[in-house]
PDB file of N, CA and C in Angstrom:
ATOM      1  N   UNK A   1      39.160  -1.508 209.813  1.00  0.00           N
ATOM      2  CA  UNK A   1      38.081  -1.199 210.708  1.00  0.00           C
ATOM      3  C   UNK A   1      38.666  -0.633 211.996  1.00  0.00           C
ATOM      4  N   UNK A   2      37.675   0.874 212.535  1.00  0.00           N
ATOM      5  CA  UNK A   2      38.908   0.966 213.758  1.00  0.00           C
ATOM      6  C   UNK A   2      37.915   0.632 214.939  1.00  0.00           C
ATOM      7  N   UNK A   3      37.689   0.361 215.724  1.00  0.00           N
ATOM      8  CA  UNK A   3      36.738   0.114 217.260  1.00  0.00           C
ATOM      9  C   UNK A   3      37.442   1.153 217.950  1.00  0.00           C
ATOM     10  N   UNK A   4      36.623   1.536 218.674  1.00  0.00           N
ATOM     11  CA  UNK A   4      36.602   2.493 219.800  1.00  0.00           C
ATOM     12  C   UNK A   4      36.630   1.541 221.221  1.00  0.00           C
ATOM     13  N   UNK A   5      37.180   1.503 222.073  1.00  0.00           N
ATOM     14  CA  UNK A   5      37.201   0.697 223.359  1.00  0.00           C
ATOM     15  C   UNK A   5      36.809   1.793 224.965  1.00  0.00           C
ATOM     16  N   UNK A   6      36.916   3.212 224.253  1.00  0.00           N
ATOM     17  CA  UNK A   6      36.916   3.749 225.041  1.00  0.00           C
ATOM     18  C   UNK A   6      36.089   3.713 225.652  1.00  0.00           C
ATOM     19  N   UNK A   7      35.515   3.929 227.204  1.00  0.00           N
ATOM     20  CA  UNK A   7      34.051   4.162 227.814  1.00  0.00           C
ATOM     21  C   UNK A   7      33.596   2.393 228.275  1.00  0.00           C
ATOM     22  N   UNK A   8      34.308   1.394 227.477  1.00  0.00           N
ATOM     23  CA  UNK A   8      33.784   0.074 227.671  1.00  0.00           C
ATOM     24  C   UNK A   8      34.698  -0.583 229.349  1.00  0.00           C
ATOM     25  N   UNK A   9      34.040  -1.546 229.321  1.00  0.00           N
ATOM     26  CA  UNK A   9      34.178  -2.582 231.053  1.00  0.00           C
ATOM     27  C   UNK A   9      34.763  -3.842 230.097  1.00  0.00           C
ATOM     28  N   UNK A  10      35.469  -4.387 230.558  1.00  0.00           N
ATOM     29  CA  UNK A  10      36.251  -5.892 230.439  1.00  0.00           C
ATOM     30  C   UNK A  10      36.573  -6.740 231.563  1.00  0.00           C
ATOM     31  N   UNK A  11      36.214  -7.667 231.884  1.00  0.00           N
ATOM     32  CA  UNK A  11      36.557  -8.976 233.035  1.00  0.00           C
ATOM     33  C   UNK A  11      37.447  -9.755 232.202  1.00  0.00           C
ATOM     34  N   UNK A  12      39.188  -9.532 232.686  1.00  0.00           N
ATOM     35  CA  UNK A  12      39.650 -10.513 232.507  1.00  0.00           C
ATOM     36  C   UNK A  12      39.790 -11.696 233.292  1.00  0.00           C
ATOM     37  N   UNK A  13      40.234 -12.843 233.146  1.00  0.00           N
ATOM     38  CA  UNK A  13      39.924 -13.736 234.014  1.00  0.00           C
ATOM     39  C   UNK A  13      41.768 -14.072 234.277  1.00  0.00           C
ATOM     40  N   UNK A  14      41.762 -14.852 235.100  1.00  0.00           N
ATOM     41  CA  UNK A  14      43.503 -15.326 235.069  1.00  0.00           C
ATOM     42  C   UNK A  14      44.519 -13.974 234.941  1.00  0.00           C
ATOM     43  N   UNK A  15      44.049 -13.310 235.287  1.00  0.00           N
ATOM     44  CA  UNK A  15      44.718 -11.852 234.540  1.00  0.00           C
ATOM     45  C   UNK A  15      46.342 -11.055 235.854  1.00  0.00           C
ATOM     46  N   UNK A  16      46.878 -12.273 236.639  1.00  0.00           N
ATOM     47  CA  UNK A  16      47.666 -11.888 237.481  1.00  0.00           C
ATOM     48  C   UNK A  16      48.977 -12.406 236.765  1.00  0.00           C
ATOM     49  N   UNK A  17      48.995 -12.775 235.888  1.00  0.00           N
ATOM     50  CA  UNK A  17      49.585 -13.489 235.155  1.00  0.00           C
ATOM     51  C   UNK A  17      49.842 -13.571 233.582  1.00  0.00           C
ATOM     52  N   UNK A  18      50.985 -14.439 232.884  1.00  0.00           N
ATOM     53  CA  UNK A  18      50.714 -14.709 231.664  1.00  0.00           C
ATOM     54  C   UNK A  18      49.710 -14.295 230.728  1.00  0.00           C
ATOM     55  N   UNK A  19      49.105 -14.822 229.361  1.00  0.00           N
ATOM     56  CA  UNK A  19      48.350 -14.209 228.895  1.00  0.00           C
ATOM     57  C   UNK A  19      47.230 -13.792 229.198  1.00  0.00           C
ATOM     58  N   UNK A  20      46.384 -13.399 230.600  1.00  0.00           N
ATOM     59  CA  UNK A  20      45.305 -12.923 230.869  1.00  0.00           C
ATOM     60  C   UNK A  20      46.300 -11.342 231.180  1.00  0.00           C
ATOM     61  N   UNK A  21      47.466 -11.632 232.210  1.00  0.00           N
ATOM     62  CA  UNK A  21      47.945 -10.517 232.746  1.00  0.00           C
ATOM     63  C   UNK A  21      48.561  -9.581 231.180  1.00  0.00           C
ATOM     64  N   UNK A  22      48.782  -9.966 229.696  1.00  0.00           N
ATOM     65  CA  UNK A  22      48.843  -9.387 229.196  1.00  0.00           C
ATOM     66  C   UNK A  22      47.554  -8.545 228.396  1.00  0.00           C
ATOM     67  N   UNK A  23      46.488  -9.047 228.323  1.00  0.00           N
ATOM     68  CA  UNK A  23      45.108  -8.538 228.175  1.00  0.00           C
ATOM     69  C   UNK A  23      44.905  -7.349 228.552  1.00  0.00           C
ATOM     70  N   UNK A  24      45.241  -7.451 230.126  1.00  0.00           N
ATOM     71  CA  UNK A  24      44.742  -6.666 231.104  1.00  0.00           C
ATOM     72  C   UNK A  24      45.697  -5.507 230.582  1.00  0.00           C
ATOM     73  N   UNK A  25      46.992  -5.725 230.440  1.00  0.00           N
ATOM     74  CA  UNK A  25      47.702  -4.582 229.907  1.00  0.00           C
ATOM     75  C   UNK A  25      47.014  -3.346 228.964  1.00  0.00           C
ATOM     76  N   UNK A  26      46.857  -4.416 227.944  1.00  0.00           N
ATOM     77  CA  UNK A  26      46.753  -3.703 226.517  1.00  0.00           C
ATOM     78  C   UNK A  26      45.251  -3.281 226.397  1.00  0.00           C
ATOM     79  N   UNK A  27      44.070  -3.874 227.374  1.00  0.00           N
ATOM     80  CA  UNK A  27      43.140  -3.303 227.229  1.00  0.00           C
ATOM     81  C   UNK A  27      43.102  -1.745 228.043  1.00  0.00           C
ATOM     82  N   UNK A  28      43.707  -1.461 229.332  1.00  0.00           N
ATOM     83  CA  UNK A  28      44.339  -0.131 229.886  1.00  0.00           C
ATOM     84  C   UNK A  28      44.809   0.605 228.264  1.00  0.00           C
ATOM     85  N   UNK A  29      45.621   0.248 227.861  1.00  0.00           N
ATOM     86  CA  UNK A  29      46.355   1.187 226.927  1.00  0.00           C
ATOM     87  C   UNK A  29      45.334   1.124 225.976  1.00  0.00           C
ATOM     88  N   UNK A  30      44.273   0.277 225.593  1.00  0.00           N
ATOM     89  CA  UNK A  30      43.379   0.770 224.203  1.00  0.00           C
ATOM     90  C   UNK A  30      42.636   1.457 224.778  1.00  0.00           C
ATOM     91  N   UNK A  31      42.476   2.187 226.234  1.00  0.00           N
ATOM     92  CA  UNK A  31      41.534   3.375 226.396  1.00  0.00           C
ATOM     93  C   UNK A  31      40.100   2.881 226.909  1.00  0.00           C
ATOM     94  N   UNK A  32      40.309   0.567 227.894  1.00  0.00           N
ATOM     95  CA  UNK A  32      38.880   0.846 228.180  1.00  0.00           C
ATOM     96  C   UNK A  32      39.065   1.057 229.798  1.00  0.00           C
ATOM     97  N   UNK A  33      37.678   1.953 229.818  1.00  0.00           N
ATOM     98  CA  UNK A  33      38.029   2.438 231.249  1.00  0.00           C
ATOM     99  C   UNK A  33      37.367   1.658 232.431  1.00  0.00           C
ATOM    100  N   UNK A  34      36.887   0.345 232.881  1.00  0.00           N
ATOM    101  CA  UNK A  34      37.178  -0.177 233.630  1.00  0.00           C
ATOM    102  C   UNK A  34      37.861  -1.511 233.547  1.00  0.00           C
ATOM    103  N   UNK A  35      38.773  -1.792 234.219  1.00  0.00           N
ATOM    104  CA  UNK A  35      39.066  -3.769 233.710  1.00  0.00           C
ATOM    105  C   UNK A  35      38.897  -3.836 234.930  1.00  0.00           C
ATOM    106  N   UNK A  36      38.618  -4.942 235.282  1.00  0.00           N
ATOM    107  CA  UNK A  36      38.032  -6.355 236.059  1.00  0.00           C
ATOM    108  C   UNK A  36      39.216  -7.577 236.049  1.00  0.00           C
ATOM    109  N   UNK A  37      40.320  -7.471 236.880  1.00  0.00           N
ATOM    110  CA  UNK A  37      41.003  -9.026 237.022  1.00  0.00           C
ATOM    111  C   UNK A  37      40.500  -9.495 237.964  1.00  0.00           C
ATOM    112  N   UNK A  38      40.840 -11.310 238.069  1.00  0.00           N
ATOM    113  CA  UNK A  38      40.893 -12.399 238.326  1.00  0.00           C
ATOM    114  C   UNK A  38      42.124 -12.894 239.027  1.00  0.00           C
ATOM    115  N   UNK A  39      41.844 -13.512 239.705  1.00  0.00           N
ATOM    116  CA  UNK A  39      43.072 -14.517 240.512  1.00  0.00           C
ATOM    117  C   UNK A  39      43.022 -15.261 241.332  1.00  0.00           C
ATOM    118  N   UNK A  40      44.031 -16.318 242.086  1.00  0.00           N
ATOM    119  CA  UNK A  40      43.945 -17.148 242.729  1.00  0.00           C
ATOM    120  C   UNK A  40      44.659 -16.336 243.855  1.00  0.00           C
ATOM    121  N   UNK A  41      45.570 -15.733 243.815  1.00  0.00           N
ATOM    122  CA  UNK A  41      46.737 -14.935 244.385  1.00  0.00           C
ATOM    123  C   UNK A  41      45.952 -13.588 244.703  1.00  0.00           C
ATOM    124  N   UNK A  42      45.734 -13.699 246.183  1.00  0.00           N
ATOM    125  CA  UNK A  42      45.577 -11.904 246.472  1.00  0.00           C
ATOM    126  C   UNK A  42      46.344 -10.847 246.365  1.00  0.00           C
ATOM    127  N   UNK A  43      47.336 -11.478 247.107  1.00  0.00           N
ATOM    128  CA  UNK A  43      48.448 -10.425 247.029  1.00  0.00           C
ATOM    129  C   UNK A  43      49.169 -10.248 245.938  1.00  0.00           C
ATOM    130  N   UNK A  44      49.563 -11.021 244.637  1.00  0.00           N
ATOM    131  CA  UNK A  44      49.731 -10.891 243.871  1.00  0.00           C
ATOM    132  C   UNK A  44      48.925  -9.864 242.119  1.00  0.00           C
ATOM    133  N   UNK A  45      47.198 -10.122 243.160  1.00  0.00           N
ATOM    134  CA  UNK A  45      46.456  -9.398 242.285  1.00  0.00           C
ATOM    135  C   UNK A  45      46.182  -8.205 242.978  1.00  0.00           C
ATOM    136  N   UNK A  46      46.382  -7.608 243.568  1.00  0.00           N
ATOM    137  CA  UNK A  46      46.198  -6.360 244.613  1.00  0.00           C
ATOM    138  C   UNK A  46      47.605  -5.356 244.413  1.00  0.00           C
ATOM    139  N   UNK A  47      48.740  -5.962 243.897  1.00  0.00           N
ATOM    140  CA  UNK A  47      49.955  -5.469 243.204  1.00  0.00           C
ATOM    141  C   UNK A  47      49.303  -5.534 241.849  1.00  0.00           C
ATOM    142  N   UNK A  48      49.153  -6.261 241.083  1.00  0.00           N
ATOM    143  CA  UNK A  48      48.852  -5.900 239.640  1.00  0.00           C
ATOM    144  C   UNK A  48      47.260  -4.876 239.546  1.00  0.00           C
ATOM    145  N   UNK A  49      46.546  -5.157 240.439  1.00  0.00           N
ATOM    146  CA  UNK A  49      45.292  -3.462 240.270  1.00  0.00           C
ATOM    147  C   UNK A  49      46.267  -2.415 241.010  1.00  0.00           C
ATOM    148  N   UNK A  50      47.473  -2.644 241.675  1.00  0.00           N
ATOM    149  CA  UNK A  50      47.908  -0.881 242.625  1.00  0.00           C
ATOM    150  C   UNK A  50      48.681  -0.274 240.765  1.00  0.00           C
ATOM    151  N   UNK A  51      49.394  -1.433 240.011  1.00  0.00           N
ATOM    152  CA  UNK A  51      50.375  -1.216 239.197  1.00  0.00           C
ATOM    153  C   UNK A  51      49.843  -0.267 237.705  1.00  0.00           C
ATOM    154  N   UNK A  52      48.510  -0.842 237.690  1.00  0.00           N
ATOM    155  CA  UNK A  52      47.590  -0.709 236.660  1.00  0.00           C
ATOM    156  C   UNK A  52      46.736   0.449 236.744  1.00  0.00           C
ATOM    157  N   UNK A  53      46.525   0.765 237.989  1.00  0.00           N
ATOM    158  CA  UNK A  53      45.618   1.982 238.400  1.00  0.00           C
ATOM    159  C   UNK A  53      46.413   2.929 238.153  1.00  0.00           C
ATOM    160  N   UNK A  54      47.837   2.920 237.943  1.00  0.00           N
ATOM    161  CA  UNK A  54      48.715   4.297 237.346  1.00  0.00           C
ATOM    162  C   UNK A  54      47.630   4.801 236.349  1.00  0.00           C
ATOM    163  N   UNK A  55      46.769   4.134 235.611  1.00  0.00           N
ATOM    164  CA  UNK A  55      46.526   4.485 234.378  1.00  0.00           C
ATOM    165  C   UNK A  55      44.881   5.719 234.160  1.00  0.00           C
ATOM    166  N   UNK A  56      44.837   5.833 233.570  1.00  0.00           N
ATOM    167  CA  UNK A  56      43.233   6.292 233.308  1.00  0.00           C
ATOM    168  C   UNK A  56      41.919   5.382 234.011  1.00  0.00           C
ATOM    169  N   UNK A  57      42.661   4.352 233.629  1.00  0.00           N
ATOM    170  CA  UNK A  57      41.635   3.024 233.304  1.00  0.00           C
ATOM    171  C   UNK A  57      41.204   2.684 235.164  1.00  0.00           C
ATOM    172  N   UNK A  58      39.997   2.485 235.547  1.00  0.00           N
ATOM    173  CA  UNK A  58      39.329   1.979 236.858  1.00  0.00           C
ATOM    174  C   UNK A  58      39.951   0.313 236.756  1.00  0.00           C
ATOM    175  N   UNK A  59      40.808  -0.263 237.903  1.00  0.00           N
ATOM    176  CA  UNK A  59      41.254  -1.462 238.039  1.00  0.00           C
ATOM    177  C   UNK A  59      40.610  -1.953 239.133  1.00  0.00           C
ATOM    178  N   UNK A  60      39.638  -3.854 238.868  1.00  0.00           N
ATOM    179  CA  UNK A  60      39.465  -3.934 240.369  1.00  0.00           C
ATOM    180  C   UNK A  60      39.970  -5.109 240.442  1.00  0.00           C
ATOM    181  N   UNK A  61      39.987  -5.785 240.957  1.00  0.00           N
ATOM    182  CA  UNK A  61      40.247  -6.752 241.603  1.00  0.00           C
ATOM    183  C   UNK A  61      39.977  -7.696 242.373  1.00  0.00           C
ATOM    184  N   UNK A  62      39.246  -8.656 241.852  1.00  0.00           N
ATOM    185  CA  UNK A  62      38.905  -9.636 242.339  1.00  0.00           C
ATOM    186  C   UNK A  62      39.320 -11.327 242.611  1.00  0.00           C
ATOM    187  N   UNK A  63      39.430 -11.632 243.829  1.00  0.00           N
ATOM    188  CA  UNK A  63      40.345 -12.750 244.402  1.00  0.00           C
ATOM    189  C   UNK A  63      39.206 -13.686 243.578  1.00  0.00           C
ATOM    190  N   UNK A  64      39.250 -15.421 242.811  1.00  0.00           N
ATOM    191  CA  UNK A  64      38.467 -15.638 242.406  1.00  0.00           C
ATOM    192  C   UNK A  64      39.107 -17.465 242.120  1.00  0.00           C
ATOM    193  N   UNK A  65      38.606 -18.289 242.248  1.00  0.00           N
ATOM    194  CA  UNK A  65      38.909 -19.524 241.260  1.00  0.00           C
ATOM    195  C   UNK A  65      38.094 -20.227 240.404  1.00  0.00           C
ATOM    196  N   UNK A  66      38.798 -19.691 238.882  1.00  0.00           N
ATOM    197  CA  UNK A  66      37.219 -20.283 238.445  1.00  0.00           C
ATOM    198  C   UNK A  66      36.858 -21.199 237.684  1.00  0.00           C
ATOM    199  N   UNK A  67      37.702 -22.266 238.736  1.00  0.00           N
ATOM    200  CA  UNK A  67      37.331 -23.898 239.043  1.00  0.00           C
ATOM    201  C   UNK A  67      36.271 -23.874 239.478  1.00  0.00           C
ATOM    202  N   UNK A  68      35.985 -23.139 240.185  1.00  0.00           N
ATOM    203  CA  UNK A  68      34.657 -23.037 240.798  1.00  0.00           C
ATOM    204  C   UNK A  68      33.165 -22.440 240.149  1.00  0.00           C
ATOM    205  N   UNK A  69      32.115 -23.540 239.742  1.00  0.00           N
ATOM    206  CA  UNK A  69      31.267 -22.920 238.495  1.00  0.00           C
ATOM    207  C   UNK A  69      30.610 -21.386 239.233  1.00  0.00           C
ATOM    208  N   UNK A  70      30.745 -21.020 240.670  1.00  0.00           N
ATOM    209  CA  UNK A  70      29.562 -19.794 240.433  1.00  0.00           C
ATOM    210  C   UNK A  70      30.854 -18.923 240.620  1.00  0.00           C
ATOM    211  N   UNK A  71      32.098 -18.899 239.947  1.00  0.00           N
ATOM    212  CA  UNK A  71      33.575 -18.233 240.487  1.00  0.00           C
ATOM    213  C   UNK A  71      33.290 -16.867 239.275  1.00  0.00           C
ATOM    214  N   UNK A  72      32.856 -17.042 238.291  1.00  0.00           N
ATOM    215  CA  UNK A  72      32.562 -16.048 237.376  1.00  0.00           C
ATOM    216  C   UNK A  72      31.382 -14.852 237.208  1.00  0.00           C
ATOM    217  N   UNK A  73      30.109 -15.729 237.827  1.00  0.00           N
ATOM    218  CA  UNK A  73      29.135 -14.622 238.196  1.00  0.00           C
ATOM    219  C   UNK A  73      29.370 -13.915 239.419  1.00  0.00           C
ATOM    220  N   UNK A  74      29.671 -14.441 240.372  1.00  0.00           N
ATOM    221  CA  UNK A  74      30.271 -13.670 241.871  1.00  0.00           C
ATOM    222  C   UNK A  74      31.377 -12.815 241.348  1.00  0.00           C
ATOM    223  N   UNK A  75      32.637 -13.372 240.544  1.00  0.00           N
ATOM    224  CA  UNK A  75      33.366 -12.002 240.164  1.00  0.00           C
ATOM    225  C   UNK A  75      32.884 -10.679 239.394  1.00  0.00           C
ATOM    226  N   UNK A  76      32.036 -11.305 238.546  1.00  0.00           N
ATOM    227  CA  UNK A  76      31.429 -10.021 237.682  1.00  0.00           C
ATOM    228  C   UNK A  76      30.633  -9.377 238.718  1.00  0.00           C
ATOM    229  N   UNK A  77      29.695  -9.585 239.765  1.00  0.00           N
ATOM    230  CA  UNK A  77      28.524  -9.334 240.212  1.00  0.00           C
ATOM    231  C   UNK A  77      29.624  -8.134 241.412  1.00  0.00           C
ATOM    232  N   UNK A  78      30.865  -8.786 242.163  1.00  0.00           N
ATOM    233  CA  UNK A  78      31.374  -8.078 242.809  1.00  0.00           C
ATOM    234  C   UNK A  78      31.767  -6.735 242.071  1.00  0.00           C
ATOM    235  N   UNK A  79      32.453  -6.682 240.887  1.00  0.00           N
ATOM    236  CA  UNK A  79      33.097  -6.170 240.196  1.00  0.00           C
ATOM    237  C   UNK A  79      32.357  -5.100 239.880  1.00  0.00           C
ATOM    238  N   UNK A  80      30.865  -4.936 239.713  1.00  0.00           N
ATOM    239  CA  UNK A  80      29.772  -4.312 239.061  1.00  0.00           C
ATOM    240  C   UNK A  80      29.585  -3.365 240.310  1.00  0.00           C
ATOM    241  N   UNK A  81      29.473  -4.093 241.689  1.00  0.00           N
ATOM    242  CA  UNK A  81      29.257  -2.974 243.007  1.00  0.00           C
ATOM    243  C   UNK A  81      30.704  -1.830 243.280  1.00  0.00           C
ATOM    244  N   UNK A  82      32.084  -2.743 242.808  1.00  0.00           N
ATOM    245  CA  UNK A  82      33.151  -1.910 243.274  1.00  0.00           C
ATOM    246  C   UNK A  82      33.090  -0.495 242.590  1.00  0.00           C
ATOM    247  N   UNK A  83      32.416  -0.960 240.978  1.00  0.00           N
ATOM    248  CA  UNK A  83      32.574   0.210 240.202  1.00  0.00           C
ATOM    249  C   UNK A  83      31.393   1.255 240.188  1.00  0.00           C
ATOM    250  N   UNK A  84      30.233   0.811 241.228  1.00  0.00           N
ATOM    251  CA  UNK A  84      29.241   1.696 240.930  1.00  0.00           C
ATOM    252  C   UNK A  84      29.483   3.056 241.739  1.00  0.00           C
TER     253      UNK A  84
END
């Protein structure tokens, strides 16, 4: 089966890092054109959207903990204005 990813949006979460920060990779390279990270670390996630934006792919970046239950709709909801 092949999927097309192209044209699609993804929110990774944890994505400054370990396996979220590899997500974030490989969804850039399958061609979707916006990702959405996560982090606890600004400055650490503000280097991984400058690193990532080499690409085709729209990177944003959002500072986020989501220990916190409304930490996931506020990231998506931000994420949705950066890209409009």
């Amino acid at each position: 089966m092949n999927i097309s990813l192209e044209g699609k949006r993804l929110l990774v979460t944890g994505s400054t890092r370990g396996p979220g920060l590899c997500v974030a990779e490989l969804a850039v390279e399958c061609g979707i054109s916006a990702v959405v990270i996560t982090g606890r670390n600004a400055d650490r996630g503000q280097e991984i959207a400058r690193r990532l934006s080499s690409s085709k792919a729209q990177i944003i970046f959002v500072q986020a903990d989501l220990a916190e239950a409304e930490a996931p709709t506020t990231a998506w909801r931000l994420a949705r204005k950066s890209a409009a």
